[in-house]
N, C-alpha and C. Protein backbone atom coordinates (compact mmCIF):
# COMPACT_ATOMS: atom_id res chain seq x y z
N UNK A 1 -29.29 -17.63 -3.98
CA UNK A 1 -28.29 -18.04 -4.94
C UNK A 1 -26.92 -17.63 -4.42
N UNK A 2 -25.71 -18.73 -4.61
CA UNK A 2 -24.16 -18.23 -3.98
C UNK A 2 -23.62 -18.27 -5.48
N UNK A 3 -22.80 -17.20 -5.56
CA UNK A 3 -21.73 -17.05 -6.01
C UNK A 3 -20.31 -18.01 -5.56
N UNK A 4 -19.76 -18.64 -6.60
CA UNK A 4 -18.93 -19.81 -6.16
C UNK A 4 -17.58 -19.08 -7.22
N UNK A 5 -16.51 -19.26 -6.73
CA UNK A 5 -15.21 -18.92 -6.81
C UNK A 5 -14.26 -20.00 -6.44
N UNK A 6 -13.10 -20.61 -7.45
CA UNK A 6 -12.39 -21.87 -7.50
C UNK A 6 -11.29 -21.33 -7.98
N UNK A 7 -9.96 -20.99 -7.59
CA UNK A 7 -9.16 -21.04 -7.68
C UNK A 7 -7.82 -22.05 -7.67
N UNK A 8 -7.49 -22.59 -8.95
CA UNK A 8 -6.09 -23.58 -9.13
C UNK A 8 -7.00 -25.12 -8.34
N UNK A 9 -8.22 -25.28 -8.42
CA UNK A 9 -8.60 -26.32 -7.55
C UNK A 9 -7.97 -26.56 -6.10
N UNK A 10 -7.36 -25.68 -5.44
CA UNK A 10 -7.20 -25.59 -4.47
C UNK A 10 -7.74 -25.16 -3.34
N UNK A 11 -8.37 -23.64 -3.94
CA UNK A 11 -9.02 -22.60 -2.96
C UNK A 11 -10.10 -22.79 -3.73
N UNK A 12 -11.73 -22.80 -2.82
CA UNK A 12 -12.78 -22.39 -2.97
C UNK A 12 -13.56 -22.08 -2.38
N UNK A 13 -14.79 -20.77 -2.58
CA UNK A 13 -15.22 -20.26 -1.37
C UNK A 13 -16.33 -20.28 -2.39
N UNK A 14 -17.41 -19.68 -1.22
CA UNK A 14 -19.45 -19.42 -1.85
C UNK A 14 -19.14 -17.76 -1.11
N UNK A 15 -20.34 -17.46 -1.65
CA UNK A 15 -20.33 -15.59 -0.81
C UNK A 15 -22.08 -15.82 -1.77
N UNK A 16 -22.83 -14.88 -1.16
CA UNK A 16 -24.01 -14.59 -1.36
C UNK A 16 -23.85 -14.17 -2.85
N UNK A 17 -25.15 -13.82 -3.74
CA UNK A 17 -25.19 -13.79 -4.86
C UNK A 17 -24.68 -11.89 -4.97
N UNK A 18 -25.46 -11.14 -4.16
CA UNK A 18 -25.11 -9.93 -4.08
C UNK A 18 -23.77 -9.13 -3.83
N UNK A 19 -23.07 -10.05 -3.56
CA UNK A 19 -21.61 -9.72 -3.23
C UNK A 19 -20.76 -9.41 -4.28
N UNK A 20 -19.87 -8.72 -4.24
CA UNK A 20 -19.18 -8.64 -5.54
C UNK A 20 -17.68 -8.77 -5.39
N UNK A 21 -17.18 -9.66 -6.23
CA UNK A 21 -15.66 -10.12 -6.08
C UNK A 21 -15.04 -9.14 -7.07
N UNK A 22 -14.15 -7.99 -6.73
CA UNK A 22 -13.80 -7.78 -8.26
C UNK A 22 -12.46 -8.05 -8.69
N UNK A 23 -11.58 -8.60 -7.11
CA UNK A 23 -10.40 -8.40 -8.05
C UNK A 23 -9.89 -9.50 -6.58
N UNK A 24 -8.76 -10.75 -7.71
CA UNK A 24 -8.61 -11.65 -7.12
C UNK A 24 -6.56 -11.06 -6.87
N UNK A 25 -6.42 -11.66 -6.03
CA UNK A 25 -4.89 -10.58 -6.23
C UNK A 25 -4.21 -12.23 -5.93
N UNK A 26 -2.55 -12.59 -6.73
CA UNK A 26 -2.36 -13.43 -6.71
C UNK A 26 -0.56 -13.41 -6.90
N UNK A 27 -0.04 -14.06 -5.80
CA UNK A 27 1.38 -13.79 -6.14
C UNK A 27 2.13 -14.51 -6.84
N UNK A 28 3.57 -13.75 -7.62
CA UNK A 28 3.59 -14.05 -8.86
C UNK A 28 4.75 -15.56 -8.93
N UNK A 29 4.53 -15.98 -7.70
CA UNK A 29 4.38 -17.93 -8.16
C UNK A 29 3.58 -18.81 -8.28
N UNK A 30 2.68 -18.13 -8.43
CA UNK A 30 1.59 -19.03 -8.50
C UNK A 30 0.44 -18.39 -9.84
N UNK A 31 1.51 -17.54 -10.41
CA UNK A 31 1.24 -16.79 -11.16
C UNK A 31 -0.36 -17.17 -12.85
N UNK A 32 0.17 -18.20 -12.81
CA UNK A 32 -0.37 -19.27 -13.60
C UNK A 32 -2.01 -19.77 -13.36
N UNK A 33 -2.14 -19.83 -11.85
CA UNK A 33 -3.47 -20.42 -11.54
C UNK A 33 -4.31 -19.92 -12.37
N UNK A 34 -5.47 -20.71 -12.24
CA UNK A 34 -6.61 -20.53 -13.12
C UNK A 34 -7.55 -20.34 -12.25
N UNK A 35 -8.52 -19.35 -12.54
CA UNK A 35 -9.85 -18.77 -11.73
C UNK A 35 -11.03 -19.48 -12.34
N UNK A 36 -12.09 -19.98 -11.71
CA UNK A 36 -13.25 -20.19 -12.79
C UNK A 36 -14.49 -19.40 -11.56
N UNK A 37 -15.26 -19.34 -12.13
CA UNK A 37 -16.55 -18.86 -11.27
C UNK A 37 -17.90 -19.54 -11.54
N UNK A 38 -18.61 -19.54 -11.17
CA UNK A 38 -20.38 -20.77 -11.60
C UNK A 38 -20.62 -19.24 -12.20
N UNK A 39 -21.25 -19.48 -13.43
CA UNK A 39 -22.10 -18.72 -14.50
C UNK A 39 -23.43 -18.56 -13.91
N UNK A 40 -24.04 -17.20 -14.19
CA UNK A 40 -23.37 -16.24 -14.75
C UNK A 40 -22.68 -15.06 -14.29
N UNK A 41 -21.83 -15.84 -13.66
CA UNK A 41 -20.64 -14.43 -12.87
C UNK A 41 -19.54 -14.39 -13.75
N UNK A 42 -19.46 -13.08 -13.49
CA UNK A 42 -18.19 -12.54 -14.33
C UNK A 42 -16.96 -12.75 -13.41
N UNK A 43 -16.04 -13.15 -14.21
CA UNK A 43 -14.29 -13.54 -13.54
C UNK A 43 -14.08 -12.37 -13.16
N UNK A 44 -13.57 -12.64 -11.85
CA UNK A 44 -12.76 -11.07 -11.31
C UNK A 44 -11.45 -10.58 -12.03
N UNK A 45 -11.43 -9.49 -11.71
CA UNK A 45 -9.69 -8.88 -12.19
C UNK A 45 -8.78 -10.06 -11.58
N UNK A 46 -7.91 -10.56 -11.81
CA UNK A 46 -6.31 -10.87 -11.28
C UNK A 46 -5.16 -9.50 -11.49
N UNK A 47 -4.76 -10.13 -9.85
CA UNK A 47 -3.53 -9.22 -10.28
C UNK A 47 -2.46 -10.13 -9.61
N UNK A 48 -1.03 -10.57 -10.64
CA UNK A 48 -0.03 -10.79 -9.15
C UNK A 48 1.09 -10.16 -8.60
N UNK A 49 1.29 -10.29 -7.75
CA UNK A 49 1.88 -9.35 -6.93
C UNK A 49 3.73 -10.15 -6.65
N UNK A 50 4.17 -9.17 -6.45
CA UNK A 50 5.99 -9.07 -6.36
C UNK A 50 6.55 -9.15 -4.75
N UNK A 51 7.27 -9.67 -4.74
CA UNK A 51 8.27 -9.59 -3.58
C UNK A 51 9.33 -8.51 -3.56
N UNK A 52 9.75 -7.41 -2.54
CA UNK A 52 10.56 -6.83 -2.51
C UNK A 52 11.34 -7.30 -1.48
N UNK A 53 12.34 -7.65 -1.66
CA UNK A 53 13.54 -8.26 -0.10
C UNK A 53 14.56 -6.67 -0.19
N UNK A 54 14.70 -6.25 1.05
CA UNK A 54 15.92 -5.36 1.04
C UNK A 54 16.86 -6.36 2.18
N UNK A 55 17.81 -6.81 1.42
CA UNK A 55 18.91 -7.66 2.65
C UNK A 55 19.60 -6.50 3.34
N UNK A 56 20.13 -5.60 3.01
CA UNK A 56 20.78 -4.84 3.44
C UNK A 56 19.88 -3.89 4.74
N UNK A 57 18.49 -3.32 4.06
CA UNK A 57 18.01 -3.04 5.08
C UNK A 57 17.09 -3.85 6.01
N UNK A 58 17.36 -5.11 5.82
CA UNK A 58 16.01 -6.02 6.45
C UNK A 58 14.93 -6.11 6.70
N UNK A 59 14.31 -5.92 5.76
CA UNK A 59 12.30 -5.38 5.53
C UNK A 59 12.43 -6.10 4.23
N UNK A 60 10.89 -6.16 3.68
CA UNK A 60 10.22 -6.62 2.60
C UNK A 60 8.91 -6.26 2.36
N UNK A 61 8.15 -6.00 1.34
CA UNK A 61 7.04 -5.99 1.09
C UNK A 61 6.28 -6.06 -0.11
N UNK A 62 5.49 -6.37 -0.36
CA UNK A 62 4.72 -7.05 -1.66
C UNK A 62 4.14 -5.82 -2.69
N UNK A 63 4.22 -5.73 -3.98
CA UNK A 63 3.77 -4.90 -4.77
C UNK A 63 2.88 -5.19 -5.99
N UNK A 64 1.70 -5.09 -6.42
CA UNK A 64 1.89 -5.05 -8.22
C UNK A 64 2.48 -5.21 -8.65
N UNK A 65 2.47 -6.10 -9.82
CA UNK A 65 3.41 -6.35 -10.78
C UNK A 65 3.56 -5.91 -11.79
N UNK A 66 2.31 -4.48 -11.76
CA UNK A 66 2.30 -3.97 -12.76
C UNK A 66 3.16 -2.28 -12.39
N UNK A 67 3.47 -2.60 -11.63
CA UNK A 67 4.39 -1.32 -10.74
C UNK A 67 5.62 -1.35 -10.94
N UNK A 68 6.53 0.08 -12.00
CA UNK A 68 7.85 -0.01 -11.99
C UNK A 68 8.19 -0.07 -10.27
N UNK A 69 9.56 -0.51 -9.87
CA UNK A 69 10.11 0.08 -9.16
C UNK A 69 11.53 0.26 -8.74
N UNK A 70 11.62 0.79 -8.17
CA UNK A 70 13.43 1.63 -8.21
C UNK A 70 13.46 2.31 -6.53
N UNK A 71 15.33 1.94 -7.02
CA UNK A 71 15.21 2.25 -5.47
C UNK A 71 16.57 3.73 -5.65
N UNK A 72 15.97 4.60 -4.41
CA UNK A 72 16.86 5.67 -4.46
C UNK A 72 17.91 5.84 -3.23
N UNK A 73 19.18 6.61 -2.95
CA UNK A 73 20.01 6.96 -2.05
C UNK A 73 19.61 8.39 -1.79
N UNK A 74 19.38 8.68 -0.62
CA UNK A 74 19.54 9.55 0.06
C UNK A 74 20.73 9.54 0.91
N UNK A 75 21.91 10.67 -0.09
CA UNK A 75 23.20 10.92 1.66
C UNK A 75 23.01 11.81 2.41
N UNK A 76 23.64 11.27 3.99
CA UNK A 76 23.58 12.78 4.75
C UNK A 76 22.19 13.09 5.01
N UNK A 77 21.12 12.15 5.11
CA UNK A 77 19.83 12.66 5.43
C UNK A 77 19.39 11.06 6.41
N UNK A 78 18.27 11.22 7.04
CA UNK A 78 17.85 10.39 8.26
C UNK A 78 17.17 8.88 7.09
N UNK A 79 17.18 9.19 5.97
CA UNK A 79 16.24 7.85 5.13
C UNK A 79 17.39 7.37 5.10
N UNK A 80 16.98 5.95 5.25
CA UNK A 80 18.02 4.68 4.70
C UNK A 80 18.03 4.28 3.44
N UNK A 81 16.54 4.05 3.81
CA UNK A 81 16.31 3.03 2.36
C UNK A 81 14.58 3.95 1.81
N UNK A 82 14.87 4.04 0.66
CA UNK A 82 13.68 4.36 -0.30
C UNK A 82 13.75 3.70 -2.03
N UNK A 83 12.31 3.03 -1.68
CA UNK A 83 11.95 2.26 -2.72
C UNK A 83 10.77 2.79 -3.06
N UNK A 84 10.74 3.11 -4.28
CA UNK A 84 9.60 3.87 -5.53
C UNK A 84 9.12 2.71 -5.74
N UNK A 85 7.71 2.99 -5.77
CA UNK A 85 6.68 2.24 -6.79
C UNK A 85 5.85 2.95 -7.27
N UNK A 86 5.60 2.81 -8.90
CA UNK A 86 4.68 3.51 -9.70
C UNK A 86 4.22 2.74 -11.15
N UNK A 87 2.75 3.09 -10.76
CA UNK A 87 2.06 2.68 -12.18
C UNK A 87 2.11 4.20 -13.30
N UNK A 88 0.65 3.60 -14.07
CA UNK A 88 1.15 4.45 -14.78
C UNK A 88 0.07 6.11 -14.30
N UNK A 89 -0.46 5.66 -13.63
CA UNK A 89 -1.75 6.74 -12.55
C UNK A 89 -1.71 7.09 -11.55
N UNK A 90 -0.45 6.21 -10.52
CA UNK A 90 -0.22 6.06 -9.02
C UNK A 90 1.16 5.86 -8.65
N UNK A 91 1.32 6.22 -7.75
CA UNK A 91 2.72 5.75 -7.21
C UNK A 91 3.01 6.05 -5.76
N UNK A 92 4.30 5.12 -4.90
CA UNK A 92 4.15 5.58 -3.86
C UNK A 92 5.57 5.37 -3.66
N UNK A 93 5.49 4.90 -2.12
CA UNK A 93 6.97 4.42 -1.80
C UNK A 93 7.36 3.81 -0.41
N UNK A 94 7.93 3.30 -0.06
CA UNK A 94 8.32 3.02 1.13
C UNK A 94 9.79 2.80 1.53
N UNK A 95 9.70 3.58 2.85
CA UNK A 95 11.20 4.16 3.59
C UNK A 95 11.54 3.85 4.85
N UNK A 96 12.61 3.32 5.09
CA UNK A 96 12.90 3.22 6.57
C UNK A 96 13.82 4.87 7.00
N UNK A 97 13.40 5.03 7.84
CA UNK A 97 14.31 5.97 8.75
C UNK A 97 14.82 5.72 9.83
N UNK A 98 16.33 6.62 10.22
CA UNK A 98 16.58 6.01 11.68
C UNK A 98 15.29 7.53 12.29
N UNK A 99 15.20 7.00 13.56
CA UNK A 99 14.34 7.89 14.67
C UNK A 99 14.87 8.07 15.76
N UNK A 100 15.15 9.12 16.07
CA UNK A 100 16.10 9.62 17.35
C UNK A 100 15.23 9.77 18.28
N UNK A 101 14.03 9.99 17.94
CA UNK A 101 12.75 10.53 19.02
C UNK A 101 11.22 9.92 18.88
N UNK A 102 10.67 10.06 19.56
CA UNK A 102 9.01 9.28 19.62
C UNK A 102 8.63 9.59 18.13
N UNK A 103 7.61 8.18 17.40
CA UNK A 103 6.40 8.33 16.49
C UNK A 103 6.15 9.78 16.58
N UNK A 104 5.65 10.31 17.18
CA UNK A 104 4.24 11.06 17.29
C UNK A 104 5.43 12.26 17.63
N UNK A 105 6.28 12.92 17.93
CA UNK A 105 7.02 13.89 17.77
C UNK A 105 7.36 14.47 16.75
N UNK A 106 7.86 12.85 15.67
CA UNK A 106 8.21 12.84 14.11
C UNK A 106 7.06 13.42 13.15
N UNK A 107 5.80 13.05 13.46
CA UNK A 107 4.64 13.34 12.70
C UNK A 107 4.44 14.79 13.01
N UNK A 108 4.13 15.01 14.41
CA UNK A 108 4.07 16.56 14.83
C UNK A 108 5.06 17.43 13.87
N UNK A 109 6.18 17.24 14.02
CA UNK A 109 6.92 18.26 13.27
C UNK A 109 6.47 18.12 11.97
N UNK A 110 6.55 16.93 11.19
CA UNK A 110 6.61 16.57 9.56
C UNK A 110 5.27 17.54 9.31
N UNK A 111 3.90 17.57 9.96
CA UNK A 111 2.64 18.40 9.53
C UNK A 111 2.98 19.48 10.29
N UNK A 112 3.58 20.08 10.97
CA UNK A 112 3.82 21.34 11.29
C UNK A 112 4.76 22.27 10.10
N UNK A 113 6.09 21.67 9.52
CA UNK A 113 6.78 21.83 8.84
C UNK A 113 6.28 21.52 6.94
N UNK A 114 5.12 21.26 6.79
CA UNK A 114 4.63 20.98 5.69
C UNK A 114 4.34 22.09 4.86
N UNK A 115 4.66 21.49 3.91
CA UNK A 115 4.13 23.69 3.21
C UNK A 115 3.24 23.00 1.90
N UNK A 116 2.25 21.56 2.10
CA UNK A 116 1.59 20.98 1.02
C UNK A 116 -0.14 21.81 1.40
N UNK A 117 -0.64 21.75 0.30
CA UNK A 117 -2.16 22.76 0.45
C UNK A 117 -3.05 21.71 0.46
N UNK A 118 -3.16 21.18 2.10
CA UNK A 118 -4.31 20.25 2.38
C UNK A 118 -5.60 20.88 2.00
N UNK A 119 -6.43 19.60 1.17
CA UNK A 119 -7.84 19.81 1.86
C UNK A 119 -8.52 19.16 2.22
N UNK A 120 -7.98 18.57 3.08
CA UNK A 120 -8.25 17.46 4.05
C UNK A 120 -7.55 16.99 4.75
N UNK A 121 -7.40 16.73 5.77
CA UNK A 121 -6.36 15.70 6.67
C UNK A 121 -6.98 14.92 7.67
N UNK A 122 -6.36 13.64 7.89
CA UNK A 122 -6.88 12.73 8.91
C UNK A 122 -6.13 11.90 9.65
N UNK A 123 -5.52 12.19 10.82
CA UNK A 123 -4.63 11.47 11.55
C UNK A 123 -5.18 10.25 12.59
N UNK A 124 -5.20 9.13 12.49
CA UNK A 124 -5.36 7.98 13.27
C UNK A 124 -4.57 7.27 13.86
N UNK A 125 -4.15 7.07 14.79
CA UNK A 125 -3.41 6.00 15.73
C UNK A 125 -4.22 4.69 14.89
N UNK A 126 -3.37 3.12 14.85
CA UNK A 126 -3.33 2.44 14.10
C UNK A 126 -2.40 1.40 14.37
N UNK A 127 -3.05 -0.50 14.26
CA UNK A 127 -2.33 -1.20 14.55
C UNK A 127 -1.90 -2.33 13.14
N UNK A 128 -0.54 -2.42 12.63
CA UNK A 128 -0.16 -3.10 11.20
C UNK A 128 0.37 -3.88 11.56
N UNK A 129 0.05 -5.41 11.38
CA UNK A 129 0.57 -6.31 11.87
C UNK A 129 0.91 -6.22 13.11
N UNK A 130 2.17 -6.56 13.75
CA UNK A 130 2.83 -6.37 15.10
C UNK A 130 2.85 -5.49 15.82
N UNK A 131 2.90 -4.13 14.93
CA UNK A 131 3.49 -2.27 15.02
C UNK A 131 2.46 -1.80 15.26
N UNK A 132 2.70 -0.60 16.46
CA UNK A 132 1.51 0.25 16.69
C UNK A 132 1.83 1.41 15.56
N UNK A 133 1.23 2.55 15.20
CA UNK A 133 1.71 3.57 14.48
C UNK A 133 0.49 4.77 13.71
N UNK A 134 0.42 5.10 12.78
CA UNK A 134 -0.45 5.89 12.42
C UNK A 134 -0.83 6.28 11.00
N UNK A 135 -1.88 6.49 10.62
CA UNK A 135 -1.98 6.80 8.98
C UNK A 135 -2.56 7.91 8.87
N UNK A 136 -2.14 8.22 7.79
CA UNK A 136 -2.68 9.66 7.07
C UNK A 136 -3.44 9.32 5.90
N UNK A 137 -4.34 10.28 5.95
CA UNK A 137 -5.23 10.11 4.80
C UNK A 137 -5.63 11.62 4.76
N UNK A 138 -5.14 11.84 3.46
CA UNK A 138 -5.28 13.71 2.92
C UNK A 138 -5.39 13.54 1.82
N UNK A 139 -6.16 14.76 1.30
CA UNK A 139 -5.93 15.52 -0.17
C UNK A 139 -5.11 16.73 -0.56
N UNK A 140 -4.52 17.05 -1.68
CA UNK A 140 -3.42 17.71 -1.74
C UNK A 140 -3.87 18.87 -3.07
N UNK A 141 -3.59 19.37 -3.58
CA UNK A 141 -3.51 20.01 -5.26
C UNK A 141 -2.27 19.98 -5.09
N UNK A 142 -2.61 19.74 -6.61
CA UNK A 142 -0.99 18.96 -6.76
C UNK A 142 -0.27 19.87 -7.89
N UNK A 143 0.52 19.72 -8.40
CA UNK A 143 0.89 21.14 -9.31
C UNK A 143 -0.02 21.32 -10.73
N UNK A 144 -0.58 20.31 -11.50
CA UNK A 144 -1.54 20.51 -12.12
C UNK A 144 -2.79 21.16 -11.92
N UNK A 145 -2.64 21.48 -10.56
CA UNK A 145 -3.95 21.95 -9.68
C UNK A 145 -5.00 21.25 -9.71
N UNK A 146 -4.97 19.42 -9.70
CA UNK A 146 -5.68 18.16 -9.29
C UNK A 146 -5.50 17.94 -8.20
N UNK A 147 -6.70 17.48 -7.38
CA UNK A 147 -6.93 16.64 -6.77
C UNK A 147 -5.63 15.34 -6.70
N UNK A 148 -4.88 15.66 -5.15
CA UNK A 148 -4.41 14.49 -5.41
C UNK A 148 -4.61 13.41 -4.01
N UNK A 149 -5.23 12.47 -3.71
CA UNK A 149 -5.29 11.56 -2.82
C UNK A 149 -3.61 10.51 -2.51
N UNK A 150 -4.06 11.21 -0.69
CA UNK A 150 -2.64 10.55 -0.03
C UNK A 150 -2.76 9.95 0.96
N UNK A 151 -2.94 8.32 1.18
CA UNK A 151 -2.55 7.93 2.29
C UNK A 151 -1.37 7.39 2.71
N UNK A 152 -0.91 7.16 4.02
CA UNK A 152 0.04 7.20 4.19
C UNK A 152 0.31 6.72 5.52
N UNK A 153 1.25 5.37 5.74
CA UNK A 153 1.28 4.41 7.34
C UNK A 153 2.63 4.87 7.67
N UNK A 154 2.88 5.16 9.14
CA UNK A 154 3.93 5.52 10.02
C UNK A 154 4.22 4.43 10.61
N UNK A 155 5.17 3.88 11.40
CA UNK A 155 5.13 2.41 12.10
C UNK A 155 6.49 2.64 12.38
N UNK A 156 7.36 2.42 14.21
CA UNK A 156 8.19 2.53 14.50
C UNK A 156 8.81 1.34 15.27
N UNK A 157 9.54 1.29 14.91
CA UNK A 157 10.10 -0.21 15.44
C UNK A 157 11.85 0.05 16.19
N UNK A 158 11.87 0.05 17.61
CA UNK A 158 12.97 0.63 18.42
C UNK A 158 13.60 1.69 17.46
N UNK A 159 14.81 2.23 16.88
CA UNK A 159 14.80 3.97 16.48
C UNK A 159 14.81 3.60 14.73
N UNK A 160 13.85 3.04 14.34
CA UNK A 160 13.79 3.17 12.97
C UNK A 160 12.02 3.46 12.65
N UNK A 161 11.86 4.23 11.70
CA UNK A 161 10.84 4.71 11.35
C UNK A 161 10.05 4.16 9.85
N UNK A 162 9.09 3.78 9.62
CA UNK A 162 8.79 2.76 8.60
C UNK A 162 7.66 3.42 7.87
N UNK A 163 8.26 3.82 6.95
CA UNK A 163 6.59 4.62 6.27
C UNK A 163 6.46 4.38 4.86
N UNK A 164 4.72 3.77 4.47
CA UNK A 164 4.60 3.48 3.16
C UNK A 164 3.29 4.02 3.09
N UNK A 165 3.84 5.14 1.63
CA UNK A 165 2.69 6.25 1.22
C UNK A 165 2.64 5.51 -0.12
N UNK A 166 1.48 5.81 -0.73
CA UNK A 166 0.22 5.96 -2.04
C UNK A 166 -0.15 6.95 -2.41
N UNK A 167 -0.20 7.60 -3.53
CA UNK A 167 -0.63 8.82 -3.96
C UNK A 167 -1.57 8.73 -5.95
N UNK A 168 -2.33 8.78 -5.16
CA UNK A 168 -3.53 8.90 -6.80
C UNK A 168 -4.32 10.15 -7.05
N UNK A 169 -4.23 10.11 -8.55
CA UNK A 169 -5.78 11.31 -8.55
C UNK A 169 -6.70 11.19 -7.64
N UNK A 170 -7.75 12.12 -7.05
CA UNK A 170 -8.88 11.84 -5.74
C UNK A 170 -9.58 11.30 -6.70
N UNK A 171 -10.23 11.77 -7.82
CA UNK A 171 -11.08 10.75 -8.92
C UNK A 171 -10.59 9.44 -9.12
N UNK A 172 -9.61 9.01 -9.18
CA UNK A 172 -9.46 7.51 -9.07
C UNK A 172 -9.74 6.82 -7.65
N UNK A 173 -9.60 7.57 -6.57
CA UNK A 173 -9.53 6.90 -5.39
C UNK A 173 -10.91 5.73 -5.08
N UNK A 174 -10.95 4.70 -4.95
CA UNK A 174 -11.95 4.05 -4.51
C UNK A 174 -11.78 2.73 -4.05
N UNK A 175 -12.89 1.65 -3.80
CA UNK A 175 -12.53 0.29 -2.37
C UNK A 175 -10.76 -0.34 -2.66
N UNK A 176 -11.22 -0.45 -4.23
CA UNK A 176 -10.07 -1.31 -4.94
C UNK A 176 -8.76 -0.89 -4.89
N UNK A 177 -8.38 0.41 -4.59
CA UNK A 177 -7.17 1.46 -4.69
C UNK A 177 -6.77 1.41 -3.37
N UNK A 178 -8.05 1.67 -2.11
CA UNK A 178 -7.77 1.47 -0.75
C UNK A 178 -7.12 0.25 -0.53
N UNK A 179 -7.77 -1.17 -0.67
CA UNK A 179 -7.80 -2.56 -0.77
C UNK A 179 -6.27 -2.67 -0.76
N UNK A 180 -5.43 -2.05 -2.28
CA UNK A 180 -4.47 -2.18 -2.83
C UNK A 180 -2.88 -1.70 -1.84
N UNK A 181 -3.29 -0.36 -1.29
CA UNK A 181 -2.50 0.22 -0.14
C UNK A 181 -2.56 -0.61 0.93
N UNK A 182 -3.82 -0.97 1.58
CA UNK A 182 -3.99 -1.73 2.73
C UNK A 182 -2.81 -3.01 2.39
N UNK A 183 -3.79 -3.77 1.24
CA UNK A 183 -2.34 -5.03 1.46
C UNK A 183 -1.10 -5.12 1.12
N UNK A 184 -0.39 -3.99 0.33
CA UNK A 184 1.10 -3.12 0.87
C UNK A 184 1.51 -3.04 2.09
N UNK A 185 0.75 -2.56 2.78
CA UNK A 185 0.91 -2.28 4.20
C UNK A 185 1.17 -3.37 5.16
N UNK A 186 0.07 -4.03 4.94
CA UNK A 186 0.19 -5.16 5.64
C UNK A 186 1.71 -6.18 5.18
N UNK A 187 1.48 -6.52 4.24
CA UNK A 187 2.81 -7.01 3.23
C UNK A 187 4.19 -7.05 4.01
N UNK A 188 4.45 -5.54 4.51
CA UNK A 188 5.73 -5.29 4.73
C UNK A 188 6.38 -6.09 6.13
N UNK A 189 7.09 -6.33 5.85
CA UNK A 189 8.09 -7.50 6.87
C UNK A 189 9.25 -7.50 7.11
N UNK A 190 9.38 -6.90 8.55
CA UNK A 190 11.28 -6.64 9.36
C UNK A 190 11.69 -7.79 9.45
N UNK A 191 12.89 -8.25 9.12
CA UNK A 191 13.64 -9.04 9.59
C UNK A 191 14.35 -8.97 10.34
């Protein structure tokens, strides 16, 4: 038996019966489409997703739409640009920096110079779109003394530094939350 999925009569795919769709993600011009599925499958989540353009700093990248976001100034410090995103369980952000010196110098110091109470850390070399670079994936206690899950993509592009972190309870962390960071990540676009 296939599981059948029809989106706006445009898009349609089969996947085995055992498979599980749970969440259809959809951007917010096309905001409208209609999902149907062959019975008796249950409709996946929708979510659609936002455009962020920074003209000034020339990047972009896609968010939830269920995500405030705001953008902050840092003076007198190496960030250019920082843009907040947060639900009402999660939040993250993404920043350009200038970089005077190698990826992997920047990271060295940033976890040398850290005074956060890992219990866990995981450093990977890593390819996002075009950019070579690296992710983090740690746990933290956080001042509630929770569990807090952090990943987090590095990506350097001639002396600017490109990093977009996620941060959730570790009890919330799971495929759909990963899924959600991943296509953030991917999302983001230099001009």
């Amino acid at each position: 038996m296939n599981y059948r999925l029809t989106i706006n009569n445009c898009l349609s795919f089969s996947c085995p019966a055992e498979f599980k769709v749970e969440n259809v993600f959809v951007n917010e011009i096309n905001k409208d489409d209609t999902i149907e599925t062959g019975l008796p499958f249950i409709k996946p989540r929708t979510e659609t997703f936002r455009s962020f353009i920074s003209d000034k700093g020339k990047f972009g990248f896609d968010y939830p739409s269920v995500f405030n976001i705001n953008e902050r100034e840092f003076s007198g410090s190496d960030i250019l640009y920082h843009i907040e995103f947060k639900s009402d369980y999660s939040n993250g952000f993404v920043q350009v920096w200038n970089l005077s010196y190698s990826l992997q110098e920047f990271l060295d110091k940033a976890k040398s110079n850290s005074q956060l109470d890992y219990q866990y850390f995981s450093s990977k070399p890593a390819r996002f779109n075009t950019l070579d670079g690296y992710i983090w994936d740690y746990s933290i206690v956080g001042k509630n003394k929770k569990q807090i899950k952090c990943n987090e993509v590095f990506m350097q592009k001639n002396d600017k530094l490109y990093r977009v972190s996620y941060f959730l309870p570790e009890e919330s962390w799971n495929n759909y939350e990963k899924k959600l960071f991943t296509d953030i990540v991917n999302s983001l676009k230099i001009y």
